[in-house]
C-alpha atoms as a PDB file:
ATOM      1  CA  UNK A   1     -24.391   4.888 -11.111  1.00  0.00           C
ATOM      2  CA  UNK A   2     -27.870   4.553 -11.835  1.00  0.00           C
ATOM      3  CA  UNK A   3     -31.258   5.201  -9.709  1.00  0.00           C
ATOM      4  CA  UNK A   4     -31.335   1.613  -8.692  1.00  0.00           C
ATOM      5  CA  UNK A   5     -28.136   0.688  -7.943  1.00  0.00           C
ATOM      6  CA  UNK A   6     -28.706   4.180  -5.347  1.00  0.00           C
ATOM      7  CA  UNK A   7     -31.881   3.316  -4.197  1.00  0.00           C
ATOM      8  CA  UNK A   8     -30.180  -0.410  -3.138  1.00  0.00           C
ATOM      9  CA  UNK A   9     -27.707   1.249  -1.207  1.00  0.00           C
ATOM     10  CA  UNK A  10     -27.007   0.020   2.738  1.00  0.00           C
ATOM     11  CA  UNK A  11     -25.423   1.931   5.667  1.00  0.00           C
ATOM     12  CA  UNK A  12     -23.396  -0.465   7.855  1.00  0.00           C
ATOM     13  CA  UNK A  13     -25.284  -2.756  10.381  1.00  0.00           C
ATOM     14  CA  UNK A  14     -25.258  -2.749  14.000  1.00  0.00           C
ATOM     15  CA  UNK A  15     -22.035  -1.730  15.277  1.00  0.00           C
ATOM     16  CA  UNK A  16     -20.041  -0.542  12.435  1.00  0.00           C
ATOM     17  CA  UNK A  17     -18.578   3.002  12.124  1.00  0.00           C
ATOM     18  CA  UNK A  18     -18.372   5.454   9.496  1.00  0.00           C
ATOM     19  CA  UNK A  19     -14.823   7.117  10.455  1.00  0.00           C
ATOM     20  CA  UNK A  20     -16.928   9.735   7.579  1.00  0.00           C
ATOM     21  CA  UNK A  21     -20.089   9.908   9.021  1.00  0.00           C
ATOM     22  CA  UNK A  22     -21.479  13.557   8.685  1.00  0.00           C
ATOM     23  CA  UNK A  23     -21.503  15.211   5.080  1.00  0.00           C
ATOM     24  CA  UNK A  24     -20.027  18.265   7.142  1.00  0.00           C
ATOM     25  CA  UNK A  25     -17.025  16.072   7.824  1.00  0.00           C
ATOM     26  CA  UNK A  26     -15.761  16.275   3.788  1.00  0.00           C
ATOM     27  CA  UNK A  27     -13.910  18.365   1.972  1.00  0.00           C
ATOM     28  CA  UNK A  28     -13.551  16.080  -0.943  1.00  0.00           C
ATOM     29  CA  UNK A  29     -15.602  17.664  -3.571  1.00  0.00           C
ATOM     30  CA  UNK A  30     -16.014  14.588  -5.389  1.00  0.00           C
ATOM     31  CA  UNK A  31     -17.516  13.141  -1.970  1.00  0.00           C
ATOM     32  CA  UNK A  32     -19.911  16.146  -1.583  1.00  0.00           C
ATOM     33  CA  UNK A  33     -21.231  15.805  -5.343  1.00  0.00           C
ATOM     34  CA  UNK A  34     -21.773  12.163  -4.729  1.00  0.00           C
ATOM     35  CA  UNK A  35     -23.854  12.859  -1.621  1.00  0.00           C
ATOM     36  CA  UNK A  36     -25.911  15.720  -3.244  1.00  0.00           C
ATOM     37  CA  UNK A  37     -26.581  13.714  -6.124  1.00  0.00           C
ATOM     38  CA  UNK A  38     -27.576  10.565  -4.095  1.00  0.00           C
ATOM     39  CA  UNK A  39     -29.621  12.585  -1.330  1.00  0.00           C
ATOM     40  CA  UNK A  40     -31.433  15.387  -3.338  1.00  0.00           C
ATOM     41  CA  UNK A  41     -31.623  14.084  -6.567  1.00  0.00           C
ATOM     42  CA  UNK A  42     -32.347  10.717  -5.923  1.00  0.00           C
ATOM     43  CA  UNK A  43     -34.014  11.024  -2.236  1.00  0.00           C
ATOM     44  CA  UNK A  44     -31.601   9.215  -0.596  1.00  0.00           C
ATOM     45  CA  UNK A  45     -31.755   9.104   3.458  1.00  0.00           C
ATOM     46  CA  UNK A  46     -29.125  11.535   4.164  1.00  0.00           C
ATOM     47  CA  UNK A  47     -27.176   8.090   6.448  1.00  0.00           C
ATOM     48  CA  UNK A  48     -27.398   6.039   3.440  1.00  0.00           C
ATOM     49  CA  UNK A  49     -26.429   9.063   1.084  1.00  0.00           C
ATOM     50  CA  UNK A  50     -23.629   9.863   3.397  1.00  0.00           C
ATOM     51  CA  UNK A  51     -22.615   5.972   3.212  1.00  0.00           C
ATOM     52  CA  UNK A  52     -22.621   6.063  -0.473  1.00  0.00           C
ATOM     53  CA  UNK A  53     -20.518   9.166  -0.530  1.00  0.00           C
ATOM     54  CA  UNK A  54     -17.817   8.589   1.918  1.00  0.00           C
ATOM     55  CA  UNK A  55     -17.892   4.942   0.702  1.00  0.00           C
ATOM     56  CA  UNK A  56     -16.642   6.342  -3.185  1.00  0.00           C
ATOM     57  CA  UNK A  57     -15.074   9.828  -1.893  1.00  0.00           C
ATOM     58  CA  UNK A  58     -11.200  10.533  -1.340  1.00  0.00           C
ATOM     59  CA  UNK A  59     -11.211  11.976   1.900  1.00  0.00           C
ATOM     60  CA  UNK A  60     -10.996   8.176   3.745  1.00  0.00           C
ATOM     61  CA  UNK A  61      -7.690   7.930   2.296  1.00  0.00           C
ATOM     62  CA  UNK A  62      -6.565  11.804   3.485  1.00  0.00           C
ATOM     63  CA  UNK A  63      -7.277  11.462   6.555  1.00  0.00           C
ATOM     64  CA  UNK A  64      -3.823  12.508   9.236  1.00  0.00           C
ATOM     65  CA  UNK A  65      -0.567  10.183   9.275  1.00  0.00           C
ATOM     66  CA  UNK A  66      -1.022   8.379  12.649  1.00  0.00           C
ATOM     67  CA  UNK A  67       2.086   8.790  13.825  1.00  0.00           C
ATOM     68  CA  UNK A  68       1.703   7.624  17.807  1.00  0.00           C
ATOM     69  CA  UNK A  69      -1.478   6.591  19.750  1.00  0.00           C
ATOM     70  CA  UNK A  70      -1.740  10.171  21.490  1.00  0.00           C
ATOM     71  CA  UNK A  71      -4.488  12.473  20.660  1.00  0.00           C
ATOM     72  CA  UNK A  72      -4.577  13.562  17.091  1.00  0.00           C
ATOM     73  CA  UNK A  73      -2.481  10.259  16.602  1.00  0.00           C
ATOM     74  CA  UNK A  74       0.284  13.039  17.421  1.00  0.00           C
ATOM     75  CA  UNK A  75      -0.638  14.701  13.686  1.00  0.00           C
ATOM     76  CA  UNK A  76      -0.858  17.821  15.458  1.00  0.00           C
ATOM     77  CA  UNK A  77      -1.529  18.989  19.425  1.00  0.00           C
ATOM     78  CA  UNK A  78      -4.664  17.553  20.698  1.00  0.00           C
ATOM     79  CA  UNK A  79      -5.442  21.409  20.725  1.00  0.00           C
ATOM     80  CA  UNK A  80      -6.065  21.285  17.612  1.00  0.00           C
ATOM     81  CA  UNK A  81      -8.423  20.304  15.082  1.00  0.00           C
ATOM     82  CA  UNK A  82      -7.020  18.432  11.673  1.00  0.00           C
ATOM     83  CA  UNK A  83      -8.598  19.301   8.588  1.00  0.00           C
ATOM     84  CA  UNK A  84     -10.297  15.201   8.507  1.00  0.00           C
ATOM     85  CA  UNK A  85     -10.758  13.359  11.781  1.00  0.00           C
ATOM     86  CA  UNK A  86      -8.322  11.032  12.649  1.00  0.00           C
ATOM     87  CA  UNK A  87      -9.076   7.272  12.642  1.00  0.00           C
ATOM     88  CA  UNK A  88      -9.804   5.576  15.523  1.00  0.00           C
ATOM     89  CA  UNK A  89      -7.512   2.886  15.122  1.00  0.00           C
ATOM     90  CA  UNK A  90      -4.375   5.382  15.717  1.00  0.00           C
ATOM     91  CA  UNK A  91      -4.932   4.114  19.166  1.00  0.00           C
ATOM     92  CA  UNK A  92      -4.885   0.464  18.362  1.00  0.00           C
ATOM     93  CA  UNK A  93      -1.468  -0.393  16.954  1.00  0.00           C
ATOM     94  CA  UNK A  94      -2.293   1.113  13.267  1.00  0.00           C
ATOM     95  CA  UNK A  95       0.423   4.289  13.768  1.00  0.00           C
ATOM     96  CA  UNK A  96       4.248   4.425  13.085  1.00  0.00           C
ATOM     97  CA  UNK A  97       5.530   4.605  16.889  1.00  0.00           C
ATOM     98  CA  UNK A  98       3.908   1.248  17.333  1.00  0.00           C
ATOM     99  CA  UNK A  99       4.713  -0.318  14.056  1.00  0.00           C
ATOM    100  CA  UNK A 100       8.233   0.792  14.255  1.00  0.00           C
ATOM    101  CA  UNK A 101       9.709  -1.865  16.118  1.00  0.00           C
ATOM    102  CA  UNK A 102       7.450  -4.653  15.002  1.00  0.00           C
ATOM    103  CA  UNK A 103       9.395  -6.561  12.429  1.00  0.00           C
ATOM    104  CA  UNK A 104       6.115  -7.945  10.629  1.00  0.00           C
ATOM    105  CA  UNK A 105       4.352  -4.641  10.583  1.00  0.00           C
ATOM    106  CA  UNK A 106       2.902  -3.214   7.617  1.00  0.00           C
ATOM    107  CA  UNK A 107       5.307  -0.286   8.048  1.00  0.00           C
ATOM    108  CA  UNK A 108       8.189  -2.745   7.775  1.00  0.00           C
ATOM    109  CA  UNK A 109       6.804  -4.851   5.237  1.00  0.00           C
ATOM    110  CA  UNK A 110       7.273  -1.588   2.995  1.00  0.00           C
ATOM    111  CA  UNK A 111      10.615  -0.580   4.169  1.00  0.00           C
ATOM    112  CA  UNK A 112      11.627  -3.934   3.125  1.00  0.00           C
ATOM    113  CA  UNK A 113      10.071  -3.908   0.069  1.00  0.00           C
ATOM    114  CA  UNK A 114      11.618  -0.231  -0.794  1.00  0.00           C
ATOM    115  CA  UNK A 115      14.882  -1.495  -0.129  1.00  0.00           C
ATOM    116  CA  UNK A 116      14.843  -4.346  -2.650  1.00  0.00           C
ATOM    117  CA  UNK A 117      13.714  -1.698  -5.158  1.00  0.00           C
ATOM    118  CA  UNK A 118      16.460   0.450  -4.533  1.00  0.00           C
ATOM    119  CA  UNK A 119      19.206  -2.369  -4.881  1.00  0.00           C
ATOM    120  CA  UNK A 120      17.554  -3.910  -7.812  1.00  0.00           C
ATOM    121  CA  UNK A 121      18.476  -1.881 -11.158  1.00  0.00           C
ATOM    122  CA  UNK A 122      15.771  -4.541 -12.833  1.00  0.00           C
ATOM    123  CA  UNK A 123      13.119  -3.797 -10.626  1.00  0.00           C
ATOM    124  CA  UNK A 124      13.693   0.252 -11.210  1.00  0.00           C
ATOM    125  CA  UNK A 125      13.384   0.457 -15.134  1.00  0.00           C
ATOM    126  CA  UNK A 126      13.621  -3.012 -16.269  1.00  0.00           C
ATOM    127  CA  UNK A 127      10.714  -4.257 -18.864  1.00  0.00           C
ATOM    128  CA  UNK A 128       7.498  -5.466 -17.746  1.00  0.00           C
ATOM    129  CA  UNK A 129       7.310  -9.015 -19.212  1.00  0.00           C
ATOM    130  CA  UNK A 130       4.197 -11.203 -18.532  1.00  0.00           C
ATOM    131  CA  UNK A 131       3.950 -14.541 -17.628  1.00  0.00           C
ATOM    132  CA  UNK A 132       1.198 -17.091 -17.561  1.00  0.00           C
ATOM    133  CA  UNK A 133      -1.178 -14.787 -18.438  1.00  0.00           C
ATOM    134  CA  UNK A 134      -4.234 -16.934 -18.279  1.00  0.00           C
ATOM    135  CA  UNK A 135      -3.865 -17.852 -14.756  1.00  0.00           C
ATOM    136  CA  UNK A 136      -6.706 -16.508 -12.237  1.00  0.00           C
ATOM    137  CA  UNK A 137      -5.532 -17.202  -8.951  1.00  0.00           C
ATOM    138  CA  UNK A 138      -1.431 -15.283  -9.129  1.00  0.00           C
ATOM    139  CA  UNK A 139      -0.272 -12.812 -11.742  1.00  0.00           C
ATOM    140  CA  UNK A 140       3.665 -13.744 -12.683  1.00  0.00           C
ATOM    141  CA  UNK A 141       5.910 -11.428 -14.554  1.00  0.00           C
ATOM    142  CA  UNK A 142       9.672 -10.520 -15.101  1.00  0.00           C
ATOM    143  CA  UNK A 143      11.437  -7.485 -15.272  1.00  0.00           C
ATOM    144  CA  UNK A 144      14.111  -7.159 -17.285  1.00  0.00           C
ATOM    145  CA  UNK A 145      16.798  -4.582 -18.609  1.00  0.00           C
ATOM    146  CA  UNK A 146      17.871  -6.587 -21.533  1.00  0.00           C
ATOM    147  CA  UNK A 147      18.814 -10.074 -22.595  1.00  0.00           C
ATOM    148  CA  UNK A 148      22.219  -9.970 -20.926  1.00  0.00           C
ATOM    149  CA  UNK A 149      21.339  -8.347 -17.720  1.00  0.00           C
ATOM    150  CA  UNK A 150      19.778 -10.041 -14.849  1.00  0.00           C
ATOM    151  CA  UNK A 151      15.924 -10.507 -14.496  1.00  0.00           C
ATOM    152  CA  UNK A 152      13.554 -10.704 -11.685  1.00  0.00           C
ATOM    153  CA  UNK A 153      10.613 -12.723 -11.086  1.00  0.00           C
ATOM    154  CA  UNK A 154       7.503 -11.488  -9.258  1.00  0.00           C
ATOM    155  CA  UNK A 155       4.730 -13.694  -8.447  1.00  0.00           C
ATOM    156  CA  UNK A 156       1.908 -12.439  -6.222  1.00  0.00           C
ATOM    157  CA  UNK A 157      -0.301 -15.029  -5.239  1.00  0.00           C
ATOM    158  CA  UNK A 158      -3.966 -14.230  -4.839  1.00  0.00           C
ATOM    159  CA  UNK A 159      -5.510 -17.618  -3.234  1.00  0.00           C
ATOM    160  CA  UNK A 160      -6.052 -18.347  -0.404  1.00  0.00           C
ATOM    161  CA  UNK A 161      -4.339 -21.329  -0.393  1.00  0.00           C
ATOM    162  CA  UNK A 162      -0.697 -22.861  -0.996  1.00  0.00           C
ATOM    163  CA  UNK A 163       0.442 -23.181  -5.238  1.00  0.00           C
ATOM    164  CA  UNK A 164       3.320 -25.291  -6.863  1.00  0.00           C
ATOM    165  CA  UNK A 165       4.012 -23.340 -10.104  1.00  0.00           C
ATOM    166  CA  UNK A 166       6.266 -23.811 -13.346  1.00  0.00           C
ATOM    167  CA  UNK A 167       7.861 -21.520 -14.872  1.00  0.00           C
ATOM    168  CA  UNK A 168      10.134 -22.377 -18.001  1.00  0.00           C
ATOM    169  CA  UNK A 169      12.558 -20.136 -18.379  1.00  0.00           C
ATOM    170  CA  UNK A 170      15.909 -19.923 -19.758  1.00  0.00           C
ATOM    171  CA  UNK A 171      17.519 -19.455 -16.059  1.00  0.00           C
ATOM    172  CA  UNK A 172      16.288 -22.727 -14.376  1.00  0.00           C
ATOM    173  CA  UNK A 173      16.829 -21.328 -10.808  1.00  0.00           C
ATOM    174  CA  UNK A 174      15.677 -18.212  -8.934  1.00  0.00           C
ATOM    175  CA  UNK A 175      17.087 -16.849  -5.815  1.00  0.00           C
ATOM    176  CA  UNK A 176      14.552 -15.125  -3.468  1.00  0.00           C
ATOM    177  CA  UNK A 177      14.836 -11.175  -3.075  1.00  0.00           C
ATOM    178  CA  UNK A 178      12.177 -10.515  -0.676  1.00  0.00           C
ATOM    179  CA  UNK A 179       9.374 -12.146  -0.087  1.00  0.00           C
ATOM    180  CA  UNK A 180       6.224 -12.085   2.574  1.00  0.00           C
ATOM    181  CA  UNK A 181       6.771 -15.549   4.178  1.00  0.00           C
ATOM    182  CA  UNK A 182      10.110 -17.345   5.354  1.00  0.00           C
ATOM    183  CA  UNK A 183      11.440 -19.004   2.546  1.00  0.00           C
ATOM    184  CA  UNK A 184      14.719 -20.964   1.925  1.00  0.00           C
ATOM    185  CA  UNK A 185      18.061 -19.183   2.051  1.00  0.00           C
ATOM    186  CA  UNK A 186      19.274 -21.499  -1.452  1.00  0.00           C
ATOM    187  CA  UNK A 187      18.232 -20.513  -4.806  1.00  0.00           C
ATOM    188  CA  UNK A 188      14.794 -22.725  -5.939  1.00  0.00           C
ATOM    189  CA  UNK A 189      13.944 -24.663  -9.285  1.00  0.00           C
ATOM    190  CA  UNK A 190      11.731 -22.582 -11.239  1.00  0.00           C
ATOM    191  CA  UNK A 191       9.983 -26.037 -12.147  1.00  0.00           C
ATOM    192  CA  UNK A 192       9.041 -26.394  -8.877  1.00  0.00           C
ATOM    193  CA  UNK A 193       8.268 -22.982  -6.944  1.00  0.00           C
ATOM    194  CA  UNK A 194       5.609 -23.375  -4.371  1.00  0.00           C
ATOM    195  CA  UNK A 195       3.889 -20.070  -3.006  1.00  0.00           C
ATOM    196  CA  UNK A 196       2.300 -20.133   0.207  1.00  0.00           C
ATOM    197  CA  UNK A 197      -1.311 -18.360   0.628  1.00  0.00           C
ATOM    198  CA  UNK A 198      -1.063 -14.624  -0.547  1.00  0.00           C
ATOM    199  CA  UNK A 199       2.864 -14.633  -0.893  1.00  0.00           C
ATOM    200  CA  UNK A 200       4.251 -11.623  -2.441  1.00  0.00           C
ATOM    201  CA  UNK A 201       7.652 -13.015  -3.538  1.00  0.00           C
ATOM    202  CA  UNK A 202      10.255 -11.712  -5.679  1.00  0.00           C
ATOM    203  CA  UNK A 203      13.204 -13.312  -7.015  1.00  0.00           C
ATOM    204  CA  UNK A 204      16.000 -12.972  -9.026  1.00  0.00           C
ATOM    205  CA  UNK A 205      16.827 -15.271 -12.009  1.00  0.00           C
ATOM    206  CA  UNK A 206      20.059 -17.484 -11.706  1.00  0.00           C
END
C-alpha cells in the first residue's frame, strides 16, 4: 500500500464500532506491523492507523466461538478474560444456542450444505468443470468423476435480482440437491433454470 492510499484512510463515522479498537487489543502480528507502519512511518492518527490495521489484520476473524448470549458468549467463564474480545453481537442472535433451532440460520444453512457434500461422491473429488465462463453476474460449473458417473451442477448467483439460464448439456434435466431458496420437488429443464436473487443451488444431472 502506498503513502497515499494511507494518508486517504477513514475511521468509521458516527456510531460505528471497531470490535478492534485499541492496538493493545492484537496479537496478530501482521495487524501490529500494519499499524506501526501506517502510524510511525507514515504519521498516521493512531484511530485511523488502528482502523487500517484491524481493517487488513487476522485477529477479526479469531476472535471466541459465540457459543450462547452469556458473558464471554459462554467461550469461557465471564471470570475470565479470552485472548481477543468477544463480539458484541454474541448477544444478538449471532451464537450457536440461538441459531440452533432456527431452521434458516447461518449455522443450519452449513449443516445443510455439509450434508450434501458428504452424500455426494461428485461433489467430494469429482472434476471442476467450468461453465459459461464469460458470464459476470453467476459463476456455473460441474463436478464430475468421469463420463459415466453422475455430475452436479452448481450455480451461485451473484445479482441481485432473479436469472433464467441455459445450460446445454448432455443430461437435459437436473434435480435440485440443496439449494438456498424453496425450489420445486421435480427435476427442472436445464434450458430453462431460473435462479432467484443470490441462490446458491446445486443440482444433480438427470
Amino acid at each position: 500500500m502506498t503513502s497515499i492510499e494511507l494518508r486517504n484512510l477513514t475511521v468509521a463515522g458516527p456510531g460505528a464500532r471497531l470490535l478492534l479498537d485499541d492496538v493493545s487489543q492484537f496479537r496478530d502480528l501482521l495487524g501490529l506491523q500494519l499499524y506501526q507502519m501506517a502510524h510511525a512511518e507514515f504519521g498516521l492518527p493512531a484511530e485511523v492507523a488502528v482502523a487500517h490495521a484491524a481493517h487488513h489484520g487476522r485477529d477479526k476473524c479469531r476472535t471466541p466461538l459465540q457459543w450462547t448470549p452469556a458473558p464471554q458468549a459462554g467461550f469461557c467463564p465471564p471470570s475470565v478474560q479470552p485472548w481477543l474480545p468477544v463480539n458484541p453481537n454474541a448477544a444478538q442472535v449471532v451464537n450457536v444456542a440461538e441459531q440452533a433451532d432456527d431452521p434458516a440460520s447461518l449455522l443450519n444453512f452449513y449443516r445443510r450444505l455439509l450434508a450434501v457434500r458428504r452424500q455426494t461422491p461428485a461433489l467430494q473429488t469429482g472434476a471442476y468443470v467450468p461453465l459459461h465462463e464469460s458470464a459476470d453476474t453467476y459463476l456455473a460449473f460441474l463436478r464430475q468423476l468421469d463420463q459415466t458417473e453422475a455430475s452436479c451442477l452448481v450455480v451461485l448467483n451473484m445479482a441481485d435480482q432473479a436469472q433464467d439460464l441455459t445450460f446445454d448439456l448432455a443430461a437435459g434435466q437436473v434435480q435440485c440437491l440443496f439449494s438456498s431458496h424453496e425450489r420445486p420437488a421435480d427435476p427442472q429443464a436445464l434450458r430453462h433454470l431460473t435462479l432467484a436473487p443470490f441462490e446458491v443451488f446445486i443440482g444433480a444431472l438427470m
